[in-house]
N, C-alpha and C. Protein backbone atom coordinates (compact mmCIF):
# COMPACT_ATOMS: atom_id res chain seq x y z
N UNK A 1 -19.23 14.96 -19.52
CA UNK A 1 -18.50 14.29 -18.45
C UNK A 1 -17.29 13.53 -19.01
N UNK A 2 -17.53 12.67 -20.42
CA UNK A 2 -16.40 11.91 -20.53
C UNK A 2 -15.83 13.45 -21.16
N UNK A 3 -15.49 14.19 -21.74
CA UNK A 3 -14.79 15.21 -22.31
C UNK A 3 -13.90 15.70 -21.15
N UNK A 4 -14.43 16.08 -19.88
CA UNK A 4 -13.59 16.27 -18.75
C UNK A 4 -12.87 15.34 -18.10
N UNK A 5 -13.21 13.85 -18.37
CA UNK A 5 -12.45 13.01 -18.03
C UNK A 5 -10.76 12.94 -18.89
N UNK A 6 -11.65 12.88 -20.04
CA UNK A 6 -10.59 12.96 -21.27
C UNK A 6 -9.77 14.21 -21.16
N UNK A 7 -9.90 15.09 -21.01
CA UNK A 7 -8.60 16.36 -20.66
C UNK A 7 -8.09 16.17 -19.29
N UNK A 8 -8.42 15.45 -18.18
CA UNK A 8 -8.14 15.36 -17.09
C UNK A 8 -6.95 14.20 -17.07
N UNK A 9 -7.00 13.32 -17.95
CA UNK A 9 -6.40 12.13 -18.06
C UNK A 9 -4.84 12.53 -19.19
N UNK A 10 -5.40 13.69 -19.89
CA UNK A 10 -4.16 14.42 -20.69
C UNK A 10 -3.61 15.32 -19.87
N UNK A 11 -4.28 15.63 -19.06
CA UNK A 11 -3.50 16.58 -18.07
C UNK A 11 -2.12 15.91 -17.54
N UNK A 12 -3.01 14.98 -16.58
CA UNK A 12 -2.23 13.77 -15.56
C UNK A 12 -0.66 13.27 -16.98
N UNK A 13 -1.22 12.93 -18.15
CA UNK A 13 0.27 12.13 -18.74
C UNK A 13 0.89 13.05 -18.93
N UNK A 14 0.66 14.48 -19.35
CA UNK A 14 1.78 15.68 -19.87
C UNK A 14 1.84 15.97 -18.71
N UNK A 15 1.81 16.05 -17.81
CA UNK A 15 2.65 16.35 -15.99
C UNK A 15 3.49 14.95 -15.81
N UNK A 16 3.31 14.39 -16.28
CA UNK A 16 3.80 12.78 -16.37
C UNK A 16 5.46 13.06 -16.82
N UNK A 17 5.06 13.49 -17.97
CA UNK A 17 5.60 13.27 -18.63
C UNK A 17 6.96 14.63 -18.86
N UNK A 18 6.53 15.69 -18.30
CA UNK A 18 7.45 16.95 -17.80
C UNK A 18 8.03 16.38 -16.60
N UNK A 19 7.40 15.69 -15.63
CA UNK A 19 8.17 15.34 -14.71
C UNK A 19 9.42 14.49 -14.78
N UNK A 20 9.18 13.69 -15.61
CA UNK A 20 10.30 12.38 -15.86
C UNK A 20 11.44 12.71 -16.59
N UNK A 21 10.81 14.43 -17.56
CA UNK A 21 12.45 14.67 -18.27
C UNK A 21 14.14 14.53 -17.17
N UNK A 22 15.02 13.79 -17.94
CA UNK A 22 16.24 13.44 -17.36
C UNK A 22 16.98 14.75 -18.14
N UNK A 23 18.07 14.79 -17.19
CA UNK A 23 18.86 16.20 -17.25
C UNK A 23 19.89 15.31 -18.32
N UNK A 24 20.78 16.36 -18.74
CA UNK A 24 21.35 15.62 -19.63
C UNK A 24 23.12 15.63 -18.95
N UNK A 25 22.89 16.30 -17.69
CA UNK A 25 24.15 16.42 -17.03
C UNK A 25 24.02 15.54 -15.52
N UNK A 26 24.54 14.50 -16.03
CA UNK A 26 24.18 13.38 -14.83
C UNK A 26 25.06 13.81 -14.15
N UNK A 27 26.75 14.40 -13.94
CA UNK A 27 27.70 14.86 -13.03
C UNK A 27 26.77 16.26 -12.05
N UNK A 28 26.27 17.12 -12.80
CA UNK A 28 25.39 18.23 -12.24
C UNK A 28 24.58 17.66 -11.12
N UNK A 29 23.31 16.72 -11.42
CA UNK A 29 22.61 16.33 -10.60
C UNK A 29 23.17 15.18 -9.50
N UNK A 30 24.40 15.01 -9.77
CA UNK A 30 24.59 13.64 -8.60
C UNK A 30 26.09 14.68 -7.47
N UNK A 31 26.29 15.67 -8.17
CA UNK A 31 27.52 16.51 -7.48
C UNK A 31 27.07 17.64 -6.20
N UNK A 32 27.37 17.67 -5.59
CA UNK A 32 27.23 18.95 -4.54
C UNK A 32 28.47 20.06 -4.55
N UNK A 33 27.89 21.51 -5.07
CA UNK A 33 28.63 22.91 -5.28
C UNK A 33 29.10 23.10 -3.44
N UNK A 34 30.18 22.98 -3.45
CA UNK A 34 30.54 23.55 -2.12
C UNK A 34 31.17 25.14 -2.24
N UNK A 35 31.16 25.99 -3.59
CA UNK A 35 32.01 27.15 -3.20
C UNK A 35 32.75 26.65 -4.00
N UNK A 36 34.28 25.93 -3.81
CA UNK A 36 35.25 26.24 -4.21
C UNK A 36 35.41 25.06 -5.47
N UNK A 37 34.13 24.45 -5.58
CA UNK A 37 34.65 23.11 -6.72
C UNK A 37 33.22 22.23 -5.78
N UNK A 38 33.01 21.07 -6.45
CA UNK A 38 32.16 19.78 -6.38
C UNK A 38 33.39 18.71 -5.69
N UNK A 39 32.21 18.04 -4.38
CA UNK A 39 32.83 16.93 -3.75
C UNK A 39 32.83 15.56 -4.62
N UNK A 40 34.03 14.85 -4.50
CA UNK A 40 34.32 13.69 -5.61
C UNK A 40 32.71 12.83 -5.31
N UNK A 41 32.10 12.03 -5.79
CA UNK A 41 31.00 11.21 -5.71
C UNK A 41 31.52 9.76 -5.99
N UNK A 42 31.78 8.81 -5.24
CA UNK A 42 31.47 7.45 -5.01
C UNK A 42 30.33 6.56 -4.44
N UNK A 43 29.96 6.22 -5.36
CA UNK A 43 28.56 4.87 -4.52
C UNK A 43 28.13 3.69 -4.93
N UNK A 44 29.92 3.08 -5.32
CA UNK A 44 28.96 1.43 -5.84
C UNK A 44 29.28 0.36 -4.41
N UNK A 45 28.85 -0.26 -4.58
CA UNK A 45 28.71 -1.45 -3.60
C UNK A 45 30.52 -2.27 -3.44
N UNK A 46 30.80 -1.38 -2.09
CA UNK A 46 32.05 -2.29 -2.10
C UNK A 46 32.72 -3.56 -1.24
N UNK A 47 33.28 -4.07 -2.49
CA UNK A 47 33.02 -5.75 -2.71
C UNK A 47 34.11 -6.25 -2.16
N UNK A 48 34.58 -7.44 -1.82
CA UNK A 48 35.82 -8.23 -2.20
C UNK A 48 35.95 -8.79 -3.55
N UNK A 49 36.44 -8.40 -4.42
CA UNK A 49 36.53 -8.50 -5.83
C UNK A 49 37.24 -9.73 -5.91
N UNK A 50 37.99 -10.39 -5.22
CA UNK A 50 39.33 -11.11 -4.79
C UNK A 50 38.10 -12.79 -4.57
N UNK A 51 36.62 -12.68 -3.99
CA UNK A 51 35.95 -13.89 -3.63
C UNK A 51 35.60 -14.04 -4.74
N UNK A 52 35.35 -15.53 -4.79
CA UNK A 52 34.35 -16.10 -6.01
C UNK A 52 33.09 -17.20 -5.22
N UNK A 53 31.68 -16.44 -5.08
CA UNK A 53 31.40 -15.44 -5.74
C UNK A 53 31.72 -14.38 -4.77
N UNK A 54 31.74 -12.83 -5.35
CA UNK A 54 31.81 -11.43 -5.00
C UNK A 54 31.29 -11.48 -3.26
N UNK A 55 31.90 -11.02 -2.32
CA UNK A 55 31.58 -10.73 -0.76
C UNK A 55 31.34 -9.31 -0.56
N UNK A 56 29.94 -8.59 -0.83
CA UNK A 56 29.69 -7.10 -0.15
C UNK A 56 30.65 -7.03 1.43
N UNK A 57 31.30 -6.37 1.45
CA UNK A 57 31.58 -5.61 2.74
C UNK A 57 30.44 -4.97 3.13
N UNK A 58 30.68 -5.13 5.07
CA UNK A 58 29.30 -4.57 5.60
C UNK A 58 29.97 -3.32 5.60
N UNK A 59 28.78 -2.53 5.76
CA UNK A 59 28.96 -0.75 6.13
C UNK A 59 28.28 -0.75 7.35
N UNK A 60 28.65 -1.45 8.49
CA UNK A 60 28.24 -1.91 10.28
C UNK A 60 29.01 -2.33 11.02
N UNK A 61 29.61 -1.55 12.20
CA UNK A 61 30.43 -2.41 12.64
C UNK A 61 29.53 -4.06 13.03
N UNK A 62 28.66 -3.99 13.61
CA UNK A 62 27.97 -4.81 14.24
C UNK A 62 27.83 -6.07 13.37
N UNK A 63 27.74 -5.84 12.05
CA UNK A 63 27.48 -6.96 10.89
C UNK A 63 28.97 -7.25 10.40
N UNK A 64 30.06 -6.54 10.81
CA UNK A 64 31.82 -6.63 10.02
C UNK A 64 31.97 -7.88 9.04
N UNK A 65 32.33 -8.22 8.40
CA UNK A 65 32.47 -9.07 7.23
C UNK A 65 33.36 -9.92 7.81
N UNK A 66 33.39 -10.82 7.98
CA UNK A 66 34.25 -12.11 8.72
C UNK A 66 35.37 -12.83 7.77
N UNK A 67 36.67 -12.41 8.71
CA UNK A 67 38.01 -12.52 7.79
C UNK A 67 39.31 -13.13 8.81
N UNK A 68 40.05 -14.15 8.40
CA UNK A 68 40.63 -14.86 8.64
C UNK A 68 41.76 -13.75 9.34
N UNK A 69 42.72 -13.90 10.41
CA UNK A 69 43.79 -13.23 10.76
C UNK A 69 44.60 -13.30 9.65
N UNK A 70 45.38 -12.10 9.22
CA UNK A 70 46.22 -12.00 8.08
C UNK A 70 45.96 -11.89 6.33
N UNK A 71 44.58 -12.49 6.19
CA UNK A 71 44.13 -12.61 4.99
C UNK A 71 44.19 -10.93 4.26
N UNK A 72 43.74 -11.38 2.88
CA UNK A 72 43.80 -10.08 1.98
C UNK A 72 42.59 -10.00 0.93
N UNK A 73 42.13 -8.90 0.96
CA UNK A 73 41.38 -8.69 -0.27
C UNK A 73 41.27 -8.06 -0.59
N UNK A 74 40.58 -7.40 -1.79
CA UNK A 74 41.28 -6.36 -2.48
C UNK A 74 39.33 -5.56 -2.94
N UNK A 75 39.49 -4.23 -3.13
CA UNK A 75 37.97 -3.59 -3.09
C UNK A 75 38.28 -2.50 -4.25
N UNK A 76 37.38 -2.69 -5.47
CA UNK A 76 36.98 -1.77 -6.43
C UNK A 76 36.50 -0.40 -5.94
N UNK A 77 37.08 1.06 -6.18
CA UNK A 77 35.95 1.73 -5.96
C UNK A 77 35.87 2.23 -7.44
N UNK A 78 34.75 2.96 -7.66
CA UNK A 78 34.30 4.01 -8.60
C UNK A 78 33.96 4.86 -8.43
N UNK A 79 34.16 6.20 -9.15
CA UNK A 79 34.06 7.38 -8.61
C UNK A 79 34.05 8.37 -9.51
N UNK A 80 33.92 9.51 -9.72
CA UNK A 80 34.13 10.60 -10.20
C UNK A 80 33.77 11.85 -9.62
N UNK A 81 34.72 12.81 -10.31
CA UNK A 81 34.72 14.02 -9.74
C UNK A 81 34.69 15.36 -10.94
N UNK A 82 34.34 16.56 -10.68
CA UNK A 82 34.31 17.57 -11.55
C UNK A 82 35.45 18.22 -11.73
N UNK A 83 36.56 17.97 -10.75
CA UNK A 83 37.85 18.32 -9.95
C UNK A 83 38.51 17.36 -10.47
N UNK A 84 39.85 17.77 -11.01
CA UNK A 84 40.59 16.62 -10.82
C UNK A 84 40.78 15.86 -9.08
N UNK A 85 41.04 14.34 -9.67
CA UNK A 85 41.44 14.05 -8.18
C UNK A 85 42.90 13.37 -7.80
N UNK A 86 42.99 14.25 -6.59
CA UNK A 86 44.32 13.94 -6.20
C UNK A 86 45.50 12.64 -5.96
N UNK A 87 44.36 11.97 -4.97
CA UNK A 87 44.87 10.74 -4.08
C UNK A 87 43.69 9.89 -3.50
N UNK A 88 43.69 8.88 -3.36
CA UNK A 88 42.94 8.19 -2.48
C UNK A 88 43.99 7.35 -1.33
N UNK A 89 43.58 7.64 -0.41
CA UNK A 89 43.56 6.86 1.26
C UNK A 89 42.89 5.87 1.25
N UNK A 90 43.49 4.95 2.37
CA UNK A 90 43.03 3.95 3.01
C UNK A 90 43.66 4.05 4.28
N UNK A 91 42.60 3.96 5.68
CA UNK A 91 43.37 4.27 6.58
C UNK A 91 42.56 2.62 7.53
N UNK A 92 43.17 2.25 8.59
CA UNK A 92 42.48 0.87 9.23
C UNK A 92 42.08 2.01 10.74
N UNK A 93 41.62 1.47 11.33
CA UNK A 93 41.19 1.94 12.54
C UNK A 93 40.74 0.64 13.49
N UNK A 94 41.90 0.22 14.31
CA UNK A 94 42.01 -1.07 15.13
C UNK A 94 42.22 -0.68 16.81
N UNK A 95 41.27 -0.88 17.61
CA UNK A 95 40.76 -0.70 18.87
C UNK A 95 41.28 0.65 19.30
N UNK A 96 40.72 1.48 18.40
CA UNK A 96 40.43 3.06 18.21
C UNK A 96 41.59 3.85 18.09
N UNK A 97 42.56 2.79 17.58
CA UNK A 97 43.60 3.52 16.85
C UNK A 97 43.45 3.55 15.43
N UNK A 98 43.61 5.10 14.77
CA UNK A 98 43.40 5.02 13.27
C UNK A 98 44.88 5.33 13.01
N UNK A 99 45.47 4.44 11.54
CA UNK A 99 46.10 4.28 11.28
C UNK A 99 46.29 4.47 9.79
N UNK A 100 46.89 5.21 8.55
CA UNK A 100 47.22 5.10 7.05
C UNK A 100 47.94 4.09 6.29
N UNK A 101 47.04 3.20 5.75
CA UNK A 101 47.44 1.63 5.24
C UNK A 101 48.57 2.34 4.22
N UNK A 102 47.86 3.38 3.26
CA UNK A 102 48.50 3.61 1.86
C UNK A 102 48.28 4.54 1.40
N UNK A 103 49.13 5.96 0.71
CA UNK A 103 48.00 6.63 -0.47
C UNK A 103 48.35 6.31 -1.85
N UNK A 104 47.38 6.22 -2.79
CA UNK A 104 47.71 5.78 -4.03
C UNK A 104 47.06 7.17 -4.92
N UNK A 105 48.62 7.45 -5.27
CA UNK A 105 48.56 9.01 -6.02
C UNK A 105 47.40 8.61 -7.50
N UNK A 106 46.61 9.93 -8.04
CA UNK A 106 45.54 9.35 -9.10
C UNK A 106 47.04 9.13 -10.34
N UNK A 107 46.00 8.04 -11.15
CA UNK A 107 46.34 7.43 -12.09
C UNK A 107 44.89 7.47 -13.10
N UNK A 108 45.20 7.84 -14.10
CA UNK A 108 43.79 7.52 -14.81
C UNK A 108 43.67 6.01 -15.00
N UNK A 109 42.20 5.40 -14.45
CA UNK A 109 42.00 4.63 -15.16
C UNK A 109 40.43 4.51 -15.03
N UNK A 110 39.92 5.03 -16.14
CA UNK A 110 38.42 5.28 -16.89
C UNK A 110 37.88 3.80 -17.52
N UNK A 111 37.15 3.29 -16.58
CA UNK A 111 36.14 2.28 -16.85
C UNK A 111 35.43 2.34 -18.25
N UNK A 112 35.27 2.30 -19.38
CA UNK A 112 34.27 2.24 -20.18
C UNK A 112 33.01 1.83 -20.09
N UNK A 113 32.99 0.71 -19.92
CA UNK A 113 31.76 0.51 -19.42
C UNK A 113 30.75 0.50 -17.95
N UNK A 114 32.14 1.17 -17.29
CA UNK A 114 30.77 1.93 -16.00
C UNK A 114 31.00 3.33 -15.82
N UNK A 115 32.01 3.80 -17.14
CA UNK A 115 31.75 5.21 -17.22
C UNK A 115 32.37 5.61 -15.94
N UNK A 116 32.83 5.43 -15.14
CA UNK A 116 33.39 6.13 -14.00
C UNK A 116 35.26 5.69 -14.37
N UNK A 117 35.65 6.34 -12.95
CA UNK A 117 37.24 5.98 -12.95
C UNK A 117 37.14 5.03 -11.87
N UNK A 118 38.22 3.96 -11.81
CA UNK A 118 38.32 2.69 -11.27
C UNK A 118 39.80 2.64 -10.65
N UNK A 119 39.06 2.32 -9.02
CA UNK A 119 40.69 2.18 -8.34
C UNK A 119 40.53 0.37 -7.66
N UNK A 120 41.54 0.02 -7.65
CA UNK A 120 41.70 -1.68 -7.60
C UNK A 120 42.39 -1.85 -6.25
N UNK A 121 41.62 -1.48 -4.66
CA UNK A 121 42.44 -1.06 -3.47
C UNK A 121 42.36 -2.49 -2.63
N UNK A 122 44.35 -3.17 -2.90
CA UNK A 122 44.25 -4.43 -2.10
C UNK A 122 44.04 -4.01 -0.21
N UNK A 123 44.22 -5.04 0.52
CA UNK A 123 44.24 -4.71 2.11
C UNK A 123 44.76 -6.49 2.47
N UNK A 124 45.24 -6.06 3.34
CA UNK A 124 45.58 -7.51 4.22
C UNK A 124 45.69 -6.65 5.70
N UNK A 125 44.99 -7.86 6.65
CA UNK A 125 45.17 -7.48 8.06
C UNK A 125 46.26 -7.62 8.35
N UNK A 126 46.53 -6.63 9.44
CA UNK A 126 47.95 -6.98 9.89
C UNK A 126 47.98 -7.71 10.98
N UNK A 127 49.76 -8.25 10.33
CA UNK A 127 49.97 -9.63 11.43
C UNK A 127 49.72 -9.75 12.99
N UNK A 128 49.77 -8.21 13.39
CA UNK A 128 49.36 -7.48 14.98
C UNK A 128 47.74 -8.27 15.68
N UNK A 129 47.07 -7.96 14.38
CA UNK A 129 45.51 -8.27 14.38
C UNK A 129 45.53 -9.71 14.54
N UNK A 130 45.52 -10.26 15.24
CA UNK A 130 44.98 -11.98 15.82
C UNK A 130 44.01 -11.58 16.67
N UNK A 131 43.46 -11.24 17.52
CA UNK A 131 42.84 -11.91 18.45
C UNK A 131 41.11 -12.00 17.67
N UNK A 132 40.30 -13.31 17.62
CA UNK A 132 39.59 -13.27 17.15
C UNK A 132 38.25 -12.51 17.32
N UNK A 133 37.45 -12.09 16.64
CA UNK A 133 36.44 -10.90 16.94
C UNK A 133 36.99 -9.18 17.10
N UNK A 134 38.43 -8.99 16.76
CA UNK A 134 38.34 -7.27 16.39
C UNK A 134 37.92 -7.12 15.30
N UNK A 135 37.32 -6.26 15.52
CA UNK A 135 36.76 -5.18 14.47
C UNK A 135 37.44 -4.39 13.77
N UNK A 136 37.91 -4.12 12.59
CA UNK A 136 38.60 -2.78 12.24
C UNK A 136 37.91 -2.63 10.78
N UNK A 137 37.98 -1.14 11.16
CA UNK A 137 37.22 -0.28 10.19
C UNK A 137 38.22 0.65 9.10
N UNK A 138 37.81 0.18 8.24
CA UNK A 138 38.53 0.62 7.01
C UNK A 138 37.54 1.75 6.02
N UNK A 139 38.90 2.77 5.97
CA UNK A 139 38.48 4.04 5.57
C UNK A 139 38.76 4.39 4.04
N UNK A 140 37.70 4.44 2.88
CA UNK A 140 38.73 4.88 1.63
C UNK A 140 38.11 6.30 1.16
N UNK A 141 39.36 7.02 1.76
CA UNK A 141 39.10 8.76 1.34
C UNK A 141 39.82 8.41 -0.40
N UNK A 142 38.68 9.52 -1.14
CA UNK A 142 39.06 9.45 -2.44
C UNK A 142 39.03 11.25 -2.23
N UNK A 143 40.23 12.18 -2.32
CA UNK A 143 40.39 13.57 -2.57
C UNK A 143 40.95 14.27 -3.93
N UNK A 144 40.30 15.13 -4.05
CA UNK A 144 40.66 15.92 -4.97
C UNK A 144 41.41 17.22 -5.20
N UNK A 145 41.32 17.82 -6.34
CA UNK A 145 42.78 18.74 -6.04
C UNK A 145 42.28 20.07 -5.52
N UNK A 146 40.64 20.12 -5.13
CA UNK A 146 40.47 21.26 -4.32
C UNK A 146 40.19 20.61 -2.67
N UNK A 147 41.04 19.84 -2.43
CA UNK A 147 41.09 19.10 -1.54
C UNK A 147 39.51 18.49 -0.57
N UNK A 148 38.66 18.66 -1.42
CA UNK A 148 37.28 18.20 -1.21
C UNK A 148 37.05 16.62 -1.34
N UNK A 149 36.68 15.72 -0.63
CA UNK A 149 36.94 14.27 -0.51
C UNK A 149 35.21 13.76 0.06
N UNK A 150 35.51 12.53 -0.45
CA UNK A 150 33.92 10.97 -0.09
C UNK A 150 34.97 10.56 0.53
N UNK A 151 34.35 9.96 1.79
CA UNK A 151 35.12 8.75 2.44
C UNK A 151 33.69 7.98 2.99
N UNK A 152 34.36 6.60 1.53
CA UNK A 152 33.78 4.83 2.49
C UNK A 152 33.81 4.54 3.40
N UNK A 153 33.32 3.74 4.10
CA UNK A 153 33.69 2.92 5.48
C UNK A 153 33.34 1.45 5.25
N UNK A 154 33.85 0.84 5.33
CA UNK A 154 33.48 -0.82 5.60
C UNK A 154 34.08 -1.10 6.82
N UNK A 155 33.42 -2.08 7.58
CA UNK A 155 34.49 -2.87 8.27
C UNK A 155 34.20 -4.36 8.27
N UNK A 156 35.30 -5.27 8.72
CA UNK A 156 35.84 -6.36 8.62
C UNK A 156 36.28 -6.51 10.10
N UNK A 157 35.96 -7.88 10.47
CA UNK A 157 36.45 -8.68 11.84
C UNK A 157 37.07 -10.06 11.80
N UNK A 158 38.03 -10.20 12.78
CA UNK A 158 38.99 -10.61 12.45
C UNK A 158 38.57 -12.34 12.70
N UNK A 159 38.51 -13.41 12.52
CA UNK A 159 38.02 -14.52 12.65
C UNK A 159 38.96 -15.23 13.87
């Protein structure tokens, strides 16, 4: 009986332990093959980099991150792609008009220590935006040169 316990219990850690092998191509497993190239991948938590301490932006309209008429702040993304990438967008979308804040053509700039590429995307509401409680939803398309794109959403309301 204990002999069958004992191979039963070696069973269980070497299935353990085949299961947990990590791939050694972290871009492979976090990318999706569409055909013509892999869609860019972004997913860190985006912030107001600009507060002290750090303000998550909601991803709700219902929860919008509460912001003074006119104010500015500015949002890290990170990202990578298998593709080179082209451009990233920012577009506002204010009482269901969408609108293109900016595009900011790629520039390398490779994080070392988070291993990804790093874009530094300011925003200020516009002076239009007073009345207190709109909502506008801010869009950051990051595309690449097989024109395959992630697009963020946060939004922000206007105080």
């Amino acid at each position: 009986m204990r002999v069958i316990l004992k191979i039963s219990l070696l069973i269980v850690l070497l299935a353990g332990m085949v299961a947990c092998k990590k791939s050694k191509d972290f871009t492979e497993d976090e990318s999706t093959p569409t055909g013509i190239g892999y869609t860019p991948v972004s997913a860190n938590t985006l912030q107001d980099v600009t507060a002290n301490p750090l303000i998550n932006l909601s991803v709700s309209s219902a929860t919008a991150t509460v912001y003074p008429a006119k104010s500015s702040f500015a949002t890290e993304l990170t990202f990578f792609s298998q593709s080179p990438i082209k451009e990233t967008t920012i577009s506002q979308t204010v009482a269901g008009t969408k609108s293109l804040v900016k595009t900011y053509a790629y520039a390398a700039a490779y994080s070392k220590s988070k291993s990804l590429d790093t874009l530094l995307v300011p925003y200020t509401i516009p002076d239009s935006v007073t009345v207190s409680g709109t909502v506008i939803r801010l869009d950051y398309q990051i595309t690449n040169v097989n024109t395959l794109n992630i697009i963020r959403t946060v939004y922000v309301k206007v105080k």
